[in-house]
C-alpha atoms as a PDB file:
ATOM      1  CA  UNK A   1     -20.864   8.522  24.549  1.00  0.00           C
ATOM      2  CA  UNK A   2     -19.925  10.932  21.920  1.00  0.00           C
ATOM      3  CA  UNK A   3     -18.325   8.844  18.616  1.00  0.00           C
ATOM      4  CA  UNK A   4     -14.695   9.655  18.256  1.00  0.00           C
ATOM      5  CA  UNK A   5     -13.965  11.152  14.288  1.00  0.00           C
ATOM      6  CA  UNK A   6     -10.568   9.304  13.665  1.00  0.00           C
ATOM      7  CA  UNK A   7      -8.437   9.879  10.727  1.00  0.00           C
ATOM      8  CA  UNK A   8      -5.592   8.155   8.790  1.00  0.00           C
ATOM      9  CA  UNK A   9      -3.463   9.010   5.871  1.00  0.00           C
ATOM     10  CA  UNK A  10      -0.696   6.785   4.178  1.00  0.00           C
ATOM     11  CA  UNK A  11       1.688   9.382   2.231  1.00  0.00           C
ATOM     12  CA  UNK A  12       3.029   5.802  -0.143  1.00  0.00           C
ATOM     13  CA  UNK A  13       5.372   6.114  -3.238  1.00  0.00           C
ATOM     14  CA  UNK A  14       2.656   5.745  -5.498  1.00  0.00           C
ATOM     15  CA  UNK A  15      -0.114   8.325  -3.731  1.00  0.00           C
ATOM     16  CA  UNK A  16      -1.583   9.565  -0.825  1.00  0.00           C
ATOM     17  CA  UNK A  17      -4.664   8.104   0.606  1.00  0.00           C
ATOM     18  CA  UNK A  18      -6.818   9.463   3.468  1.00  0.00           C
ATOM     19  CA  UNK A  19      -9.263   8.003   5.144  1.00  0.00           C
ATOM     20  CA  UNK A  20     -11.852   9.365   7.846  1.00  0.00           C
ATOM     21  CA  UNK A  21     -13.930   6.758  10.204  1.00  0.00           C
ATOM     22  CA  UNK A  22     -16.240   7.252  13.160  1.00  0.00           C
ATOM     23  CA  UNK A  23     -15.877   5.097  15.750  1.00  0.00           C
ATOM     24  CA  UNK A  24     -18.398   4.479  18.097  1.00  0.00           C
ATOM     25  CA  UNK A  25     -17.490   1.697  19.888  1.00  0.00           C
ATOM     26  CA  UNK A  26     -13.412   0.318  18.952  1.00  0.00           C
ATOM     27  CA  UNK A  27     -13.930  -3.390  19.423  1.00  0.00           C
ATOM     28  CA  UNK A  28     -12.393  -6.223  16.999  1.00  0.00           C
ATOM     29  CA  UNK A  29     -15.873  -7.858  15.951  1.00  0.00           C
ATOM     30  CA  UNK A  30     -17.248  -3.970  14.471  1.00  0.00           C
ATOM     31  CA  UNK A  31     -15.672  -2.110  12.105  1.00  0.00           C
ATOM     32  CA  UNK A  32     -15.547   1.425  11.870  1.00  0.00           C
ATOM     33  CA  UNK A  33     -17.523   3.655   9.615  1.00  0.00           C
ATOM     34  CA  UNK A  34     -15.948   4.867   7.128  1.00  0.00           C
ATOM     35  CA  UNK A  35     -16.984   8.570   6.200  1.00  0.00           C
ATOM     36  CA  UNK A  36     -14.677   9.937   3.814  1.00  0.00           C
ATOM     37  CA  UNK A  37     -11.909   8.602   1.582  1.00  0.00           C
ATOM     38  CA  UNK A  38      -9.701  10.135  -0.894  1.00  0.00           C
ATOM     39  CA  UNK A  39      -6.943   9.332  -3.226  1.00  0.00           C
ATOM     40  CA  UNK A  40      -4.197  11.733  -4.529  1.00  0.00           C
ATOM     41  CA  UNK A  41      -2.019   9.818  -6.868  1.00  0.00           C
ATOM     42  CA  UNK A  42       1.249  12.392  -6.735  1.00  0.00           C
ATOM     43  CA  UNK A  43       3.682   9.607  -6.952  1.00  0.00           C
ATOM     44  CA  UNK A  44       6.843  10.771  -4.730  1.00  0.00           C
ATOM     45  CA  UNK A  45       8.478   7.509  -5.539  1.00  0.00           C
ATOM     46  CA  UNK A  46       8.894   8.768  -9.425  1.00  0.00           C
ATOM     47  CA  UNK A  47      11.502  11.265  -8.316  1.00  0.00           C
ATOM     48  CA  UNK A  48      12.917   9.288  -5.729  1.00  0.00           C
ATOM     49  CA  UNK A  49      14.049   5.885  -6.660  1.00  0.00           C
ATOM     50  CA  UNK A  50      15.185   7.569  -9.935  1.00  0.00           C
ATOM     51  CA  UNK A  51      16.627  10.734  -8.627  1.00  0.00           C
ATOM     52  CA  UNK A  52      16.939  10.090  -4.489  1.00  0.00           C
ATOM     53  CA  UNK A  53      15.217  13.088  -4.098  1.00  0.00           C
ATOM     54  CA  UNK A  54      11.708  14.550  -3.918  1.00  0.00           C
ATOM     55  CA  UNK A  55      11.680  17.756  -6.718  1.00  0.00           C
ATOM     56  CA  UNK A  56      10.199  20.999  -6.230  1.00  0.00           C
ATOM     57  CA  UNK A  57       7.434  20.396  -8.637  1.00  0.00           C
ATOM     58  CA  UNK A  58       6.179  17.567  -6.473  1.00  0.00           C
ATOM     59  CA  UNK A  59       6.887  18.950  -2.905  1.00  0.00           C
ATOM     60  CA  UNK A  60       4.744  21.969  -4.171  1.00  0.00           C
ATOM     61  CA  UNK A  61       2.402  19.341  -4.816  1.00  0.00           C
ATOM     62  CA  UNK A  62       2.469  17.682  -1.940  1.00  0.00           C
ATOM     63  CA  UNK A  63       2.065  20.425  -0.052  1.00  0.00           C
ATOM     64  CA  UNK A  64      -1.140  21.834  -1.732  1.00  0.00           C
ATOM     65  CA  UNK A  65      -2.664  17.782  -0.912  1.00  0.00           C
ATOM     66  CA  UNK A  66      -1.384  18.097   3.136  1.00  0.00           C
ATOM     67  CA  UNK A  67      -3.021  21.940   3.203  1.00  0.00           C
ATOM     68  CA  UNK A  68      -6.328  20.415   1.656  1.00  0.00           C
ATOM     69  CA  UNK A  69      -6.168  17.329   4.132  1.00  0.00           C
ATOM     70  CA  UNK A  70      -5.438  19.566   6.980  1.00  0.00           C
ATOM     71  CA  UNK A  71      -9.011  21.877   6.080  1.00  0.00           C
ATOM     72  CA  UNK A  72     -10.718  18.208   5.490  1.00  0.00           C
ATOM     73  CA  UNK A  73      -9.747  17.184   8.786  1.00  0.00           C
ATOM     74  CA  UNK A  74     -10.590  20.550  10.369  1.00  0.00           C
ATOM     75  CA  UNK A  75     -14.653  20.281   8.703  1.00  0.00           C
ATOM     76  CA  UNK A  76     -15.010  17.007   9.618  1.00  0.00           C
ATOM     77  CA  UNK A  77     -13.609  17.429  13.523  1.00  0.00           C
ATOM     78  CA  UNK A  78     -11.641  15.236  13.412  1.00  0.00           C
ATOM     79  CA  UNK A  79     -10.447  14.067  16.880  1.00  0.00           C
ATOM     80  CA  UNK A  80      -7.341  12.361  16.272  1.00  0.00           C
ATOM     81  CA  UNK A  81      -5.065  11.497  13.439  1.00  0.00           C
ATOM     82  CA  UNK A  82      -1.776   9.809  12.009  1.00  0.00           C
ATOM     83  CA  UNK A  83       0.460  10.147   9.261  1.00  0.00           C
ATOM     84  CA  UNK A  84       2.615   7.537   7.723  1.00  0.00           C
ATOM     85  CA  UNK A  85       4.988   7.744   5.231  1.00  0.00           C
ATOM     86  CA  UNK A  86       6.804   5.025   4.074  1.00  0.00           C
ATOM     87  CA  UNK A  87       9.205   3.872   1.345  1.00  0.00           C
ATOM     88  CA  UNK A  88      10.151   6.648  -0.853  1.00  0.00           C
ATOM     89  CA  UNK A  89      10.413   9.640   2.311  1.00  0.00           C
ATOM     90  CA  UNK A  90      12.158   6.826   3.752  1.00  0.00           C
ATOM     91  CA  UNK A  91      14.402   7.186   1.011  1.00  0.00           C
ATOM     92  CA  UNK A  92      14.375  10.660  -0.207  1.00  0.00           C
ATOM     93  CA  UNK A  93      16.954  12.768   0.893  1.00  0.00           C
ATOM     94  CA  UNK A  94      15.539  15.444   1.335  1.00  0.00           C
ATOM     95  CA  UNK A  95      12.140  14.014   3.135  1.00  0.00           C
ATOM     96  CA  UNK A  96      12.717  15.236   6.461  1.00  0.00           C
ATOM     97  CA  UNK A  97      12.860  18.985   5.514  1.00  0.00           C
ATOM     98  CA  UNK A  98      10.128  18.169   3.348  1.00  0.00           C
ATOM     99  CA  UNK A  99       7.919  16.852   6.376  1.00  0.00           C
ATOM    100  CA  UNK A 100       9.380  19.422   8.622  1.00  0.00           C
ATOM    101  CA  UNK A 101       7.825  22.405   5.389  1.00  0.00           C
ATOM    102  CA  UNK A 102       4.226  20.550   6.291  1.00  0.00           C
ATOM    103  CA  UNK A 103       4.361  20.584   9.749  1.00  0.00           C
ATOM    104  CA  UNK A 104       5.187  23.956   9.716  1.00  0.00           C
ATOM    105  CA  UNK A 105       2.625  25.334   6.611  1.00  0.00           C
ATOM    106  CA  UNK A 106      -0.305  23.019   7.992  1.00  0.00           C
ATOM    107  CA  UNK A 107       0.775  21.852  11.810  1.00  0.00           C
ATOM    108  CA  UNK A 108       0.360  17.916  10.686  1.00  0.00           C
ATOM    109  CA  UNK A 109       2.892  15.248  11.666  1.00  0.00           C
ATOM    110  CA  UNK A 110       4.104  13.128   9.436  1.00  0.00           C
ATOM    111  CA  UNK A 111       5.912   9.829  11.025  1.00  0.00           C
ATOM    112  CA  UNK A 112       8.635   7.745   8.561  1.00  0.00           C
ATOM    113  CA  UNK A 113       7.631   4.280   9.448  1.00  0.00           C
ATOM    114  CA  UNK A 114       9.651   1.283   8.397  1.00  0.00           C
ATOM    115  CA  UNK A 115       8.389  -1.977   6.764  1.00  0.00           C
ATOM    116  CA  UNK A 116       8.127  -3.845   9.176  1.00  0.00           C
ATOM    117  CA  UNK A 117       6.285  -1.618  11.313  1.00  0.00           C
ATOM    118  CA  UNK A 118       3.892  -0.744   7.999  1.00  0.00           C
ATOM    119  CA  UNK A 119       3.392  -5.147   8.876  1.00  0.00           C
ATOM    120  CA  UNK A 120       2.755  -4.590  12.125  1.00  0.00           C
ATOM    121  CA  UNK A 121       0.129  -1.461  12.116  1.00  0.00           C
ATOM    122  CA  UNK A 122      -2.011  -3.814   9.134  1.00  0.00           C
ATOM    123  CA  UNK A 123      -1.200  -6.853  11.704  1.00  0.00           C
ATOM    124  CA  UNK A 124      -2.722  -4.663  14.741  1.00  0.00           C
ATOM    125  CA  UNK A 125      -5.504  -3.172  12.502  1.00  0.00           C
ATOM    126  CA  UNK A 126      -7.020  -6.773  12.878  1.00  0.00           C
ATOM    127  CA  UNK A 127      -7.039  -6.806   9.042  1.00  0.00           C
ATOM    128  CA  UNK A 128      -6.197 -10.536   8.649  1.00  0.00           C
ATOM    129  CA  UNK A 129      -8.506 -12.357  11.130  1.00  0.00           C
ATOM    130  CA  UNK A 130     -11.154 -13.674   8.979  1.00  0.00           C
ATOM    131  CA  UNK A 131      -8.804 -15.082   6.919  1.00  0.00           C
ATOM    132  CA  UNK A 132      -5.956 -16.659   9.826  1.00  0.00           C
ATOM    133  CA  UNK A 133      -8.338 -18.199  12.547  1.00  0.00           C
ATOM    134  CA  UNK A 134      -6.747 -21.829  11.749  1.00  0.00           C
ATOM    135  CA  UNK A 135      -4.902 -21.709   8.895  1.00  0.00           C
ATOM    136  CA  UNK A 136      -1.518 -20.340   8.168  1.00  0.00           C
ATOM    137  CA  UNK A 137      -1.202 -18.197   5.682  1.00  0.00           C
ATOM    138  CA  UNK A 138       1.355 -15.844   3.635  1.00  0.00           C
ATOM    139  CA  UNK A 139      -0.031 -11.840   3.849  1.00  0.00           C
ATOM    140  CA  UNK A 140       1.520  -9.914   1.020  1.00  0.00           C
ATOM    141  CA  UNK A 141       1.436  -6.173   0.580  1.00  0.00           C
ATOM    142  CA  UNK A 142       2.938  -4.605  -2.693  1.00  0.00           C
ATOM    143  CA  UNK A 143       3.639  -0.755  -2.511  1.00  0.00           C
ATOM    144  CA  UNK A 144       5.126   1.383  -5.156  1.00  0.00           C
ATOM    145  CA  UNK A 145       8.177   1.161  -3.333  1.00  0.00           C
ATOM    146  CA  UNK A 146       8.061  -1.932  -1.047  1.00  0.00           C
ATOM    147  CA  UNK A 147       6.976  -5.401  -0.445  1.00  0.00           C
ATOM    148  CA  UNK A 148       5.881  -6.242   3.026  1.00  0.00           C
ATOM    149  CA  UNK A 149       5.278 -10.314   3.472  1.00  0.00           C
ATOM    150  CA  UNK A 150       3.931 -11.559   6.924  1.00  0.00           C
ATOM    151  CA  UNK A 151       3.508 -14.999   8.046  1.00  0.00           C
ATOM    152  CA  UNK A 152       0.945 -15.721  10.126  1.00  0.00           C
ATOM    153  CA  UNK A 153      -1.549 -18.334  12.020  1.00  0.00           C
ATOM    154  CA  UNK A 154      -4.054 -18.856  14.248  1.00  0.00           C
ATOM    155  CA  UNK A 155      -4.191 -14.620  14.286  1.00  0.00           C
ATOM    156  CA  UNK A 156      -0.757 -14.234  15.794  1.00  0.00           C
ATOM    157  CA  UNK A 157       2.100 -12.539  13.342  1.00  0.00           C
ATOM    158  CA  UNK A 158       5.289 -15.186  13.308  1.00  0.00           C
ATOM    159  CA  UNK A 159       7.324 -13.185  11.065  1.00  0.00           C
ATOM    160  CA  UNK A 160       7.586 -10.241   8.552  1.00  0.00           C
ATOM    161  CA  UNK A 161       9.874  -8.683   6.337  1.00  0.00           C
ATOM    162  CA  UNK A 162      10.074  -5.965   4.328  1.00  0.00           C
ATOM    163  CA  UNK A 163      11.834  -5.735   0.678  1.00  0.00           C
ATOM    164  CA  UNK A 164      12.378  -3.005  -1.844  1.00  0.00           C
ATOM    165  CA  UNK A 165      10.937  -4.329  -4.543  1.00  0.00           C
ATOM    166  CA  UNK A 166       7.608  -2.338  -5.559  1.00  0.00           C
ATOM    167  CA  UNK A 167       6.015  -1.458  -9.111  1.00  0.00           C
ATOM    168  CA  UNK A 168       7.556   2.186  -8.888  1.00  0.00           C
ATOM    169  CA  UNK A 169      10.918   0.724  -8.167  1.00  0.00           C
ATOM    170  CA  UNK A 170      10.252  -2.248 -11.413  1.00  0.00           C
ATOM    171  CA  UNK A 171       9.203   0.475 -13.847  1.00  0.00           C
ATOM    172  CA  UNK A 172      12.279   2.549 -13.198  1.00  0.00           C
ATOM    173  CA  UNK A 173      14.196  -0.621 -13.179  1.00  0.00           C
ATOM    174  CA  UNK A 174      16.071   0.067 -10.254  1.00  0.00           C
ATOM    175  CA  UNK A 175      15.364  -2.650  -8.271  1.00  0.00           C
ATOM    176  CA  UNK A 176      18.537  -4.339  -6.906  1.00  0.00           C
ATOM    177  CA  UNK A 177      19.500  -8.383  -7.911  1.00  0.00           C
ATOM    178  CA  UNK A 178      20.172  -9.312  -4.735  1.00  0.00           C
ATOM    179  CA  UNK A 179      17.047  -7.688  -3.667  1.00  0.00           C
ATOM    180  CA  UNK A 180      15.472  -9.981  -5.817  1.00  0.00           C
ATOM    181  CA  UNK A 181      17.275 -12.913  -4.539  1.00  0.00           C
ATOM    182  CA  UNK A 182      16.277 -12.013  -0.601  1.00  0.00           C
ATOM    183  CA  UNK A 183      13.138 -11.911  -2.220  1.00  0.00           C
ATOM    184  CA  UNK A 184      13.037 -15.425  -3.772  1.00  0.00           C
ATOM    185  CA  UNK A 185      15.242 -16.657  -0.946  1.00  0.00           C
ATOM    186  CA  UNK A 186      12.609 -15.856   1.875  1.00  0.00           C
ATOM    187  CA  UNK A 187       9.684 -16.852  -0.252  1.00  0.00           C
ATOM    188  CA  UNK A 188      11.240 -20.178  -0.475  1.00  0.00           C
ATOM    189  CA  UNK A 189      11.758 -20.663   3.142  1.00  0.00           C
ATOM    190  CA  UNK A 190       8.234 -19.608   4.420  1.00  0.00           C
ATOM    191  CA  UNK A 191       6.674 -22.019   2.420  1.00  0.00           C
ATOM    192  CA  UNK A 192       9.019 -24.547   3.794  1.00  0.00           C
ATOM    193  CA  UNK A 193       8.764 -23.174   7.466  1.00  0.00           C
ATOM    194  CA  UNK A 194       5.142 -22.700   7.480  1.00  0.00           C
ATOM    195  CA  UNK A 195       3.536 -24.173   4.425  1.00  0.00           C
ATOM    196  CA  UNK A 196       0.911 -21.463   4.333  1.00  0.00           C
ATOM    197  CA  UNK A 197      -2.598 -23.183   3.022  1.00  0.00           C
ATOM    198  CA  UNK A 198      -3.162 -19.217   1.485  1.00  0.00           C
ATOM    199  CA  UNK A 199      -2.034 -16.171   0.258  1.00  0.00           C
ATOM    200  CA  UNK A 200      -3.957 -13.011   1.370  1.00  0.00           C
ATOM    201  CA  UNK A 201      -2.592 -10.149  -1.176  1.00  0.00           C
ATOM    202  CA  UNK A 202      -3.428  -6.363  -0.441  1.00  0.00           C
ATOM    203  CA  UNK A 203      -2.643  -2.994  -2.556  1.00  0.00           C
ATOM    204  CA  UNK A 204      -4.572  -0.882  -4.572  1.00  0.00           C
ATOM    205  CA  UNK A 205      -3.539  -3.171  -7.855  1.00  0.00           C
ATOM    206  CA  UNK A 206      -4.438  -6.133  -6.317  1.00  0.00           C
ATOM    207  CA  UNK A 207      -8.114  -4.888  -5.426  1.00  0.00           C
ATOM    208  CA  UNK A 208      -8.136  -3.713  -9.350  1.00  0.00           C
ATOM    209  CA  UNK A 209      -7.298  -7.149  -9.873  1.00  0.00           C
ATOM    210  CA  UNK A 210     -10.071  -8.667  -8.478  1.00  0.00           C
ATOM    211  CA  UNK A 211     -12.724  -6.251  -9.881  1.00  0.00           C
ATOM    212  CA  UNK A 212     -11.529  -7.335 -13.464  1.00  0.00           C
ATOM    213  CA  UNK A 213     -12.094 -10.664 -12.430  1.00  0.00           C
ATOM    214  CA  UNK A 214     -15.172 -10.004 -11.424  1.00  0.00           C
ATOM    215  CA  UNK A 215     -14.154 -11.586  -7.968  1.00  0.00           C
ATOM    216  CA  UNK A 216     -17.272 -11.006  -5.323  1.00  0.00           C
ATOM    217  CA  UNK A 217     -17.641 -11.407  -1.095  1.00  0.00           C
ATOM    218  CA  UNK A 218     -14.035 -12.809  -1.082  1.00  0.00           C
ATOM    219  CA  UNK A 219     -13.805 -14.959  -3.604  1.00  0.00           C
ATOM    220  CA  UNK A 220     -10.095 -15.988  -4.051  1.00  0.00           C
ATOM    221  CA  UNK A 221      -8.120 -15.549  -6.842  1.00  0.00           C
ATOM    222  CA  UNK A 222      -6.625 -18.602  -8.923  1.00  0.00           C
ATOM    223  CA  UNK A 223      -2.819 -18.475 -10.318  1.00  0.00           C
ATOM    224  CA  UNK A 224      -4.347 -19.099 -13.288  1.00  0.00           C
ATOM    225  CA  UNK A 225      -6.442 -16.524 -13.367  1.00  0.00           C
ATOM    226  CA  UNK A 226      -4.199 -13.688 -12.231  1.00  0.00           C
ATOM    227  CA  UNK A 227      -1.600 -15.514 -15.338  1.00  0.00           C
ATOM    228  CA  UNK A 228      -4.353 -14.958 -17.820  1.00  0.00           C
ATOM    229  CA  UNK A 229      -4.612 -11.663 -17.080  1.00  0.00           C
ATOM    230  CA  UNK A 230      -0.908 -10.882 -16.784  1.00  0.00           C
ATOM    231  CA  UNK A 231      -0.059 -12.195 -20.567  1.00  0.00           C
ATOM    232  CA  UNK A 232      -2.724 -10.575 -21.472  1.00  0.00           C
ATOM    233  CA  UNK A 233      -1.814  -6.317 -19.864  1.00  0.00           C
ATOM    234  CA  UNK A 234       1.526  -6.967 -20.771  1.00  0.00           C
ATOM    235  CA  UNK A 235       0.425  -7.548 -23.768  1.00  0.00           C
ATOM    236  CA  UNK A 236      -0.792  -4.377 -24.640  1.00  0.00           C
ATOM    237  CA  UNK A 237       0.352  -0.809 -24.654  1.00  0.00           C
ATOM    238  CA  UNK A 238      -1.136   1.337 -21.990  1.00  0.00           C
ATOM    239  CA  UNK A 239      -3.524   3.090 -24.116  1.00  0.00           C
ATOM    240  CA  UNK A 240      -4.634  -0.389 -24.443  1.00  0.00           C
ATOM    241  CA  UNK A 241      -5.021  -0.991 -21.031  1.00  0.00           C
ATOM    242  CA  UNK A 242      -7.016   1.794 -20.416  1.00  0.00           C
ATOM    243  CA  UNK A 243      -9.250   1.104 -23.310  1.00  0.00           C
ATOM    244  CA  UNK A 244     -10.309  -2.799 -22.264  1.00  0.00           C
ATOM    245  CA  UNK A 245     -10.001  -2.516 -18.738  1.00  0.00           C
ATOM    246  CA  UNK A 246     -11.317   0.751 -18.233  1.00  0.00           C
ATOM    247  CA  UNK A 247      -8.147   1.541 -16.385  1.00  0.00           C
ATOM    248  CA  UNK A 248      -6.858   4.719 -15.007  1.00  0.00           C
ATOM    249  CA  UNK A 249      -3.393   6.076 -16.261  1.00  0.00           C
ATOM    250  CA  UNK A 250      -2.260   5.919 -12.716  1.00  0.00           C
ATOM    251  CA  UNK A 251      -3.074   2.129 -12.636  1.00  0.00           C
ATOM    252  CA  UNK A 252      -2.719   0.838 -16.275  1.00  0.00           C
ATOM    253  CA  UNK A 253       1.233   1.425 -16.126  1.00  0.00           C
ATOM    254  CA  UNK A 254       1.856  -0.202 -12.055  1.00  0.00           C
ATOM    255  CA  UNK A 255      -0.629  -2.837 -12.667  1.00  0.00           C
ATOM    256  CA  UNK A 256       1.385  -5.178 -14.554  1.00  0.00           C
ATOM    257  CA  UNK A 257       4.344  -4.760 -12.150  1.00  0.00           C
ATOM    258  CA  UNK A 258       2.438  -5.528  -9.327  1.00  0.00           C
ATOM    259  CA  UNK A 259       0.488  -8.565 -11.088  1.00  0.00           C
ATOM    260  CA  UNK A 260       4.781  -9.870 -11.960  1.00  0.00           C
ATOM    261  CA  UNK A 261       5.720  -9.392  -8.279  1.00  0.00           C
ATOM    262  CA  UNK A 262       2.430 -11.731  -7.332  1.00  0.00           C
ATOM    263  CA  UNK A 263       3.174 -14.126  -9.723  1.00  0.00           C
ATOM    264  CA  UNK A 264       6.507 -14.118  -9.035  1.00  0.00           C
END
């Protein structure tokens, strides 16, 4: 049987990323291969959550990435693919004629997909299995522009929400109190409701994390570990960052965001 060349790109506030995978065989015991990734850190949510709109110097910018994904696509054969955008097209207003410009320049669909379906695609991806068999646990995705948190156990989702709280949203401080509150509010009641034994965390920051603490095969992560490091980025100016840590720019400013909304 001829392997199937499957692709998948996530257009988030904060970048792009693509992934291509050959799958031979699409069972829930074997991953797929992964053959190419990529990265494009544009950052949509910049404009958005400060402006509510996507400018012309990123759309251009955007464009050029979907034209080059498009050709990527084309060399690899890819067989099929999907699009996702989430929270800042959500909330640009001028997203749809932005993803309406792509689909006409390249032929690629983009879909808008809310939070809680961006918890139910990771949910269906079979993402959190290794981790869920018996326990419950708390999943946790931070975005530039969103939180997703999904309870689950015994691999079946119970419950997800979404919130717009995100480390794009934090740096241009426009992250609603009562956002916060819902935030706080529902955090509070899993734990009560559930009383999850773990937290599984996920997001490009949150990997970072992990690599600067030297973290290996799945080791978890102690509060006081991730605390330690928080005091000690927010301690220093970016430059800083970047310096110790070995940080990119893109990922020396969200970092510490990210690291508060964990912590949090």
């Amino acid at each position: 049987m001829k392997p199937s060349m499957l692709a998948a790109i996530d257009v988030g506030s904060n970048a792009i990323r693509f992934l291509i995978s050959n799958v031979e065989e699409l069972t829930n015991d074997k991953p797929v291969k992964k053959n190419a990734y990529l990265r494009i850190p544009i950052r949509l949510g910049t404009d958005v959550f400060l402006y509510g709109a996507i400018s012309e110097q990123k759309q251009a910018a955007f464009l050029d990435a979907m034209t080059g994904i498009a050709h990527i696509m084309r060399a690899y054969g890819v067989d099929h693919y999907r699009i996702c955008a989430t929270s800042a097209m959500r909330d640009a207003a001028n997203g749809q004629d932005i993803m309406n410009l792509v689909r006409e320049k390249t032929g690629l669909r983009i879909d808008i997909v809310t939070g809680l379906e961006e918890a139910q695609i990771l949910f269906n991806a079979n993402a959190l299995s290794r981790f869920t068999d018996v326990n419950s646990a708390l999943y946790v995705d931070v975005g530039g522009g969103s939180t997703e948190i999904i309870a689950v156990k015994n691999n079946t989702l119970l419950e997800a929400q979404s919130f717009q709280v995100g480390t794009l949203r934090m740096l241009a401080q426009v992250v609603a109190p009562e956002e916060w509150l819902r935030l706080d509010a529902h955090l509070a009641r899993m734990a009560e409701t559930y009383k999850p034994r773990q937290i599984i965390a996920s997001g490009g920051n949150i990997n970072k994390v992990s690599k600067l603490l030297e973290k290996r095969d799945g080791k978890p992560v102690g509060a006081p570990e991730l605390r330690a490091l928080y005091k000690d980025l927010l301690a220093l100016p970016l430059e800083g960052r970047m310096e110790k840590y070995g940080l990119n720019a893109y990922r020396a400013d969200v970092i510490v965001p990210a690291l508060d909304i964990f912590l949090g």
